[in-house]
Protein backbone atom coordinates (compact mmCIF):
# COMPACT_ATOMS: atom_id res chain seq x y z
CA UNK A 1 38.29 18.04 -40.69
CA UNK A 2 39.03 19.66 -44.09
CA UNK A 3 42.12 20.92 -44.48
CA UNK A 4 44.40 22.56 -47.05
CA UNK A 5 48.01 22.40 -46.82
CA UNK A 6 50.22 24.74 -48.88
CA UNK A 7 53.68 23.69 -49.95
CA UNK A 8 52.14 20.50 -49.55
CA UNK A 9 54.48 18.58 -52.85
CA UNK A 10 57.23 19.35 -50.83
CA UNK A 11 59.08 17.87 -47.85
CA UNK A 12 57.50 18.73 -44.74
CA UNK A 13 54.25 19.13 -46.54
CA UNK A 14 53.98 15.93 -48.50
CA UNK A 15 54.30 13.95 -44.89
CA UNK A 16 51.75 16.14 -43.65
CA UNK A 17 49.29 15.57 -46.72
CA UNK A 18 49.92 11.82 -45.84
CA UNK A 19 49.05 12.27 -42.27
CA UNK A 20 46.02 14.11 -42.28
CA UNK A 21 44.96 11.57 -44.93
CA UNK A 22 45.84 8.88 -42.35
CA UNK A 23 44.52 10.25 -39.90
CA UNK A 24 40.72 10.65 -41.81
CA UNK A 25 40.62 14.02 -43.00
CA UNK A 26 39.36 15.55 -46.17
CA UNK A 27 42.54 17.16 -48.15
CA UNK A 28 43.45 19.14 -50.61
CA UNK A 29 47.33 20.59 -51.27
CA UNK A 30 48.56 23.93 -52.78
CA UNK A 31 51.61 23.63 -54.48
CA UNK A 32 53.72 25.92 -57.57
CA UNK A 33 56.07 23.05 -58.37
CA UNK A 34 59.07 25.44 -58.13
CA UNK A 35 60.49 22.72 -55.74
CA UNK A 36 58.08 20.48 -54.49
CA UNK A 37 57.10 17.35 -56.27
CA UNK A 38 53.83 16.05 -57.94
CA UNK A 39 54.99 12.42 -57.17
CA UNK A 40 55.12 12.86 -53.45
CA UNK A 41 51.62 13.86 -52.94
CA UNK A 42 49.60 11.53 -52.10
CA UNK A 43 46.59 10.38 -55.00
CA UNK A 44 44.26 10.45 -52.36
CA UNK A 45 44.10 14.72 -51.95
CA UNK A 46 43.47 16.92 -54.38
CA UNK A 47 47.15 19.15 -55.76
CA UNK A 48 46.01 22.60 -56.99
CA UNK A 49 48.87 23.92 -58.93
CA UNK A 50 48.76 26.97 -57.92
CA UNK A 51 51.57 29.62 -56.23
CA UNK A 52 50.61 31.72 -52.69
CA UNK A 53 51.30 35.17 -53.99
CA UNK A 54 48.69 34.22 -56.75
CA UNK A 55 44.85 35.49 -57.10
CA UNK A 56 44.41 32.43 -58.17
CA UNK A 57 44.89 31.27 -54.23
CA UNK A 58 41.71 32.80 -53.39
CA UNK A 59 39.92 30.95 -55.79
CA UNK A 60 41.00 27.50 -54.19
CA UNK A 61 40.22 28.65 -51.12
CA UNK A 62 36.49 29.47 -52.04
CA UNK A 63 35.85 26.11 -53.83
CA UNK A 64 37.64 24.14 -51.06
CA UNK A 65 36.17 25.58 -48.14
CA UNK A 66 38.92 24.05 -45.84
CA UNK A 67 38.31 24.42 -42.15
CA UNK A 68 42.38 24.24 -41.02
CA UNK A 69 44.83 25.55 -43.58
CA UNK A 70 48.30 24.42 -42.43
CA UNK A 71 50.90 26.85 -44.46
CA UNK A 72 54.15 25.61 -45.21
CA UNK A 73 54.73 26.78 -48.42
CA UNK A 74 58.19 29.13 -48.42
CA UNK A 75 61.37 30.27 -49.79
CA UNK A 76 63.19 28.33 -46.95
CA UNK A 77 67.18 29.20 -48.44
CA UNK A 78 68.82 31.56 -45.84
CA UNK A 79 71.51 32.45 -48.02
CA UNK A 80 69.06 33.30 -51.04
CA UNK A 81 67.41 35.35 -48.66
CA UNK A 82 69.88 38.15 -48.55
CA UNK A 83 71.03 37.46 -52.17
CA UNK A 84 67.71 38.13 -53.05
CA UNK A 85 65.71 40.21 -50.58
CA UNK A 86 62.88 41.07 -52.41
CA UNK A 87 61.91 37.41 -54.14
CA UNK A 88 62.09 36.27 -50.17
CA UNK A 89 59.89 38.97 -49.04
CA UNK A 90 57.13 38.38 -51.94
CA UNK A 91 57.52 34.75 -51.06
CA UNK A 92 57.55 34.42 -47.34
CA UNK A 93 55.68 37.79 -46.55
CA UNK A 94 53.58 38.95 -49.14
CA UNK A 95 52.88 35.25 -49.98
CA UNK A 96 51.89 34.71 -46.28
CA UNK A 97 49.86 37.71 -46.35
CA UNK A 98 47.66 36.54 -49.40
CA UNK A 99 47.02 33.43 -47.53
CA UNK A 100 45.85 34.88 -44.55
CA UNK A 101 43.69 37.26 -46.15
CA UNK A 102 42.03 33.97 -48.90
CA UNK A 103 41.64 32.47 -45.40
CA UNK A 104 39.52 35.13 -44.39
CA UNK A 105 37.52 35.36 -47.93
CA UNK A 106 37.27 31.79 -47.73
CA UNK A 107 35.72 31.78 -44.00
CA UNK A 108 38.74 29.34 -42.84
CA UNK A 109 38.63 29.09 -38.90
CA UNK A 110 42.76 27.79 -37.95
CA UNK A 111 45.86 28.44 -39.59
CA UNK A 112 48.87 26.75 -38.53
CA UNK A 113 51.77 28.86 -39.45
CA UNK A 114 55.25 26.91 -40.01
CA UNK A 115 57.88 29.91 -38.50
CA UNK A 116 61.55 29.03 -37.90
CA UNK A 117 62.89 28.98 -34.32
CA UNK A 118 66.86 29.34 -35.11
CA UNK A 119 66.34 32.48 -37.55
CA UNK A 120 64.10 34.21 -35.56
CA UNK A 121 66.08 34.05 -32.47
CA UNK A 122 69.53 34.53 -34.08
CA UNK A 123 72.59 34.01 -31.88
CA UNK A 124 71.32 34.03 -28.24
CA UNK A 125 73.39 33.18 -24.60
CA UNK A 126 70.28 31.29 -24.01
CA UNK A 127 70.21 27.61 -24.87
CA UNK A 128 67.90 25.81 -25.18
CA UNK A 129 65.90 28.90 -26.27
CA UNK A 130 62.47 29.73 -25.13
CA UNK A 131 59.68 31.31 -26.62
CA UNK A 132 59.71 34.57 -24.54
CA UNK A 133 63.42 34.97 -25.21
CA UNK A 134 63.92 38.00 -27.63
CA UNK A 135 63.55 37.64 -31.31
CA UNK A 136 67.05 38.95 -33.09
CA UNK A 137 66.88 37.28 -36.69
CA UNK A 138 70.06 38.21 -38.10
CA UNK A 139 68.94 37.45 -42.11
CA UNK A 140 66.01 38.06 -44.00
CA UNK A 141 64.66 35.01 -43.86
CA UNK A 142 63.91 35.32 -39.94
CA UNK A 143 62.91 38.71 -40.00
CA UNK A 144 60.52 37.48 -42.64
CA UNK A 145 59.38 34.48 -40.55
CA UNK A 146 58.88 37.15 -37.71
CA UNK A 147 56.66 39.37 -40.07
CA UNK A 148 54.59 35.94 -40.83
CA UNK A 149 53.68 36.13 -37.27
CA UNK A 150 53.16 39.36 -36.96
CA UNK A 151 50.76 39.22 -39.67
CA UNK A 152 48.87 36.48 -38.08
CA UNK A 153 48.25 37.72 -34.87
CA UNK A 154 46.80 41.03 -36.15
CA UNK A 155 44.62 38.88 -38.48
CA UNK A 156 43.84 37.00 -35.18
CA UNK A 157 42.63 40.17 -34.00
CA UNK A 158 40.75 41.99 -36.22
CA UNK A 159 38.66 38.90 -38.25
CA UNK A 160 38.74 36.23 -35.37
CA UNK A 161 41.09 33.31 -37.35
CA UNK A 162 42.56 31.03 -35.39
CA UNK A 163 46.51 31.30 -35.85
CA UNK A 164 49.22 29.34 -34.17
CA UNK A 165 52.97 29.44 -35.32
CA UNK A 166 55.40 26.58 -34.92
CA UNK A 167 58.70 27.64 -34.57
CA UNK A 168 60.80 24.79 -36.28
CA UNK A 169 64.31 23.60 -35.75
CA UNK A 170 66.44 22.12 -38.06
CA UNK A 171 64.01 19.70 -39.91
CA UNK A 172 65.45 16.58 -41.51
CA UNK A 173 64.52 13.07 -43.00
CA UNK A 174 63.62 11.28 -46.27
CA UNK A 175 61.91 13.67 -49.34
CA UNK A 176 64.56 16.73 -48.16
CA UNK A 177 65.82 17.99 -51.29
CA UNK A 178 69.59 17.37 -51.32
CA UNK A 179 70.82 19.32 -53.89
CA UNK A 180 69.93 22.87 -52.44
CA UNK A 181 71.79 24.74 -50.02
CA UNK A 182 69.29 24.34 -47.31
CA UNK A 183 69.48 20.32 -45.34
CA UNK A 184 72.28 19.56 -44.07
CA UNK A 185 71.15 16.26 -43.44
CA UNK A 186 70.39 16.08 -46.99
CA UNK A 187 73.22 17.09 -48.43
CA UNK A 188 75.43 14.99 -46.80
CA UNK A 189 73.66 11.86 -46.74
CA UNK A 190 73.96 11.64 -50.38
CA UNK A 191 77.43 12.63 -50.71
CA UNK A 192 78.56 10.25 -47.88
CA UNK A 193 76.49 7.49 -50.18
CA UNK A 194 77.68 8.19 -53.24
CA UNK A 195 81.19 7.82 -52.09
CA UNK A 196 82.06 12.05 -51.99
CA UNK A 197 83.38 14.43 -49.05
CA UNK A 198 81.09 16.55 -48.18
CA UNK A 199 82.45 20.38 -47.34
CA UNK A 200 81.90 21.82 -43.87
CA UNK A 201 81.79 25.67 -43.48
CA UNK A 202 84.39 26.92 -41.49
CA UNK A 203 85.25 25.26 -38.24
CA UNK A 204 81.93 23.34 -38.18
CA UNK A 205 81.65 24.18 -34.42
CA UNK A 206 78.46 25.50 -34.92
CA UNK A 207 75.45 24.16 -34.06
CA UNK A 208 71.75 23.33 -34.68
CA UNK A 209 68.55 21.14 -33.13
CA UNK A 210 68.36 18.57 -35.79
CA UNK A 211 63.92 17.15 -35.67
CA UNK A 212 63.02 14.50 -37.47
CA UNK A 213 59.70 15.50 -40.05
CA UNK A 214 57.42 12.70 -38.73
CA UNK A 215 58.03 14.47 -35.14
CA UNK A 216 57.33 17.73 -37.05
CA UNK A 217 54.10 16.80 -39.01
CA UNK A 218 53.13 15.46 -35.36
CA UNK A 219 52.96 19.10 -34.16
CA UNK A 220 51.12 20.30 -36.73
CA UNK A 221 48.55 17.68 -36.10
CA UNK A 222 48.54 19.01 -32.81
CA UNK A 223 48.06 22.33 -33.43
CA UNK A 224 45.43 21.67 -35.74
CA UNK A 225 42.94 20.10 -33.34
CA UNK A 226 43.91 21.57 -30.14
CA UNK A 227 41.87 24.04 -28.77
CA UNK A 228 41.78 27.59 -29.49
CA UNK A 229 42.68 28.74 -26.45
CA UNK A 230 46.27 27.07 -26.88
CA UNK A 231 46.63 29.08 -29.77
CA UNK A 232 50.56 31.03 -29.76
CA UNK A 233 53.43 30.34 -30.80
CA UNK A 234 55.63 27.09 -30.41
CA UNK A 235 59.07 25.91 -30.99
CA UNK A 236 59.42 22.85 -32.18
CA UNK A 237 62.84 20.65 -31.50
CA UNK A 238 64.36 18.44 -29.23
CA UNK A 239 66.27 20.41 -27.24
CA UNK A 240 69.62 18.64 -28.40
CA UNK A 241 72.44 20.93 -29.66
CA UNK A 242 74.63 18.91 -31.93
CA UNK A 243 77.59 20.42 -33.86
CA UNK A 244 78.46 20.26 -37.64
CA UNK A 245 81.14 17.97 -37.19
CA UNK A 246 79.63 15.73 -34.50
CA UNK A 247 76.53 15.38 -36.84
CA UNK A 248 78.85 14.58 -40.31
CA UNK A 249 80.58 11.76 -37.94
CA UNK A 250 77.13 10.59 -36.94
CA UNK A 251 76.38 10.22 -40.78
CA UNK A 252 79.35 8.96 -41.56
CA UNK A 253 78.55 6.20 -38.83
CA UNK A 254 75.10 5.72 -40.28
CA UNK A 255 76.47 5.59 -44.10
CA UNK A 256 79.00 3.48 -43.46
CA UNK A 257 81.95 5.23 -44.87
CA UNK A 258 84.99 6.50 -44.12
CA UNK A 259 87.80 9.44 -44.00
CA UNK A 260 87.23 12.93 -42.71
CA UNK A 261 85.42 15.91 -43.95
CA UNK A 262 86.87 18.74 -46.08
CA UNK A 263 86.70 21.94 -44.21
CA UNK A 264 85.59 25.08 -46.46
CA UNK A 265 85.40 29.01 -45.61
CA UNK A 266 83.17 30.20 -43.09
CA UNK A 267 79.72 31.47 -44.44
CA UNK A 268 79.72 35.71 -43.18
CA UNK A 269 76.91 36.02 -40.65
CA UNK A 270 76.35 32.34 -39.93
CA UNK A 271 74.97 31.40 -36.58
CA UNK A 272 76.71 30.08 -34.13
CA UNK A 273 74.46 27.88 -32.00
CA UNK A 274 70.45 27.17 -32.50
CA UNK A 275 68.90 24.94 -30.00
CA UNK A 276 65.17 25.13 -29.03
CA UNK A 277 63.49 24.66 -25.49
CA UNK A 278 60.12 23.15 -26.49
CA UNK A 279 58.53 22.34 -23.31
CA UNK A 280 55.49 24.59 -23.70
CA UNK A 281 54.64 22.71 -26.73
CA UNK A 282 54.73 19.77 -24.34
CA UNK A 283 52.95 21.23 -21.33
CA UNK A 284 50.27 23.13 -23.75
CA UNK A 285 49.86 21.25 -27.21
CA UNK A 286 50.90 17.77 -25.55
CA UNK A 287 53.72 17.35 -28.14
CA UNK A 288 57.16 15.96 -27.52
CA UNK A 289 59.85 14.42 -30.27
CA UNK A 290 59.69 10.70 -30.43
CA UNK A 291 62.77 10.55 -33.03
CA UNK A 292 66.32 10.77 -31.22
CA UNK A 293 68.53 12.05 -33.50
CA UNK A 294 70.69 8.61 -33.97
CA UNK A 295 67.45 6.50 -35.05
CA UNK A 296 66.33 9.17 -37.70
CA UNK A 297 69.93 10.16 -39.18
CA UNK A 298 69.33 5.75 -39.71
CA UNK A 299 65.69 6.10 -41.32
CA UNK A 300 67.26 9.03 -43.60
CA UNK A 301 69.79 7.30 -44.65
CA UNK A 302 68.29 4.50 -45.87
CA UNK A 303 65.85 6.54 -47.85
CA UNK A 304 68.53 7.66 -49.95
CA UNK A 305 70.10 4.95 -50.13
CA UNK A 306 66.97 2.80 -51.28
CA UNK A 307 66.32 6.04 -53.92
CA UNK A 308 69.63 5.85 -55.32
């Protein structure tokens, strides 16, 4: 298969690259630089510098030729999201659209769509969430995530590309950038090892489905070869609702420190709870998480602490 992944110097991305490379295929990654990393792609596929919302997107597409374009490029900061509404729409919407529409220019047969399962949903009595349960996002970033899909399944329609969206959790594990205000994970893993407190918003009662990226790039994989009457959309997590301050004690654990966390101000319009039912990944893309949480809070960890 030749495939193209955008974002792909970035976190999730960059262990994608690496496991369609593994795995045998032809690759090429799409990447501005804005946050993703020319180190972490692999020398093996070919890094076009190049941003989504560009013209100059269409242009890659036509000399690549990719078969499966796996998009993961995005402005993935909730909180920037309403601060700045309109660089999250060109980003995550318009940026999305451009892609779909080089894909069809470019005669590219699958996309494989990386959504978000907690901001779509928003705050829900059901948990762990399902795919049919109604989509609330409560910020900008979900609704734009929702419009992504949207987007896809009328470009499904009318020009016959294959589009499937996975609906992450809350993705964590070594290359998450942990200076940002997105990765939790992140963030505190490199406080805890440089011997600082990290801050938890509020109460820290709320709570998210932490998936490990190898599980994550696994689904995408899946997605990418399955066949294209599977095609829909997908959550992707584990299931497991874990709490702020149950996952800083976990770290904490894992880091080997000690003392308590500092508790900040609530964030306005946080949600509460986020935890994602993914059986019909299981029962229709024949994916599952292989990570528990414990064993790849451990891996992450010691990533940061071998990078320090």
């Amino acid at each position: 298969m030749k495939a193209l992944v955008t974002g792909g110097a970035g976190f999730i991305g960059s262990h994608l690259v690496d496991a369609l490379l593994a795995a045998g295929h032809d690759v090429c990654a799409v990447d501005d630089l804005s946050r993703g990393r020319r180190s972490q792609v692999a020398p093996e596929a070919r890094l076009h510098t190049v941003d989504v919302r560009s013209a100059a997107l269409h242009d890659v597409m036509g000399s690549e030729r990719p078969e499966v374009v796996f998009h993961q490029a995005a402005q993935i900061d909730v909180r920037r999201s309403i601060a700045e509404p309109l660089l999250d729409t060109e980003i995550n919407v318009v940026g999305t659209v451009n892609v779909l529409q080089a894909c069809v220019s470019a005669g590219v047969r699958r996309v494989v769509f990386a959504s978000s399962g907690g901001a779509i949903y928003g705050d829900t009595s059901v948990i762990p969430t399902p795919e049919h349960q109604t989509a609330l996002p409560a910020s900008l970033y979900g609704a734009a995530k929702l419009c992504g899909e949207a987007y896809g399944g009328v470009y499904a329609s009318l020009y016959g590309i294959e589009f499937c969206a996975l609906r992450y959790a809350n993705v964590y594990g070594p290359r998450q950038d942990p200076h940002g205000e997105a990765g939790v994970v992140a963030i505190f893993a490199r406080k805890l090892l440089g011997g600082e407190t990290p801050v938890i918003n509020g109460a820290g009662t709320q709570t998210r489905d932490y998936v490990y990226v190898t599980d994550v790039v696994a689904a995408n994989l899946a997605a990418g070869s399955a066949d294209a009457a599977a095609m829909g959309a997908y959550n992707v997590g584990t299931g497991r609702e874990v709490d702020v301050n149950q996952l800083f004690t976990m770290l904490r654990d894992a880091c080997g420190a000690t003392g308590d966390a500092q508790h900040g101000p609530g964030k306005p319009g946080e949600q509460r709870r986020s935890c994602l039912d993914a059986s019909l990944a299981a029962s229709r893309l024949g994916w599952s998480p292989q990570v528990g949480l414990e064993d790849g809070l451990r891996r992450t960890v010691e990533f940061f602490r071998s990078a320090s």
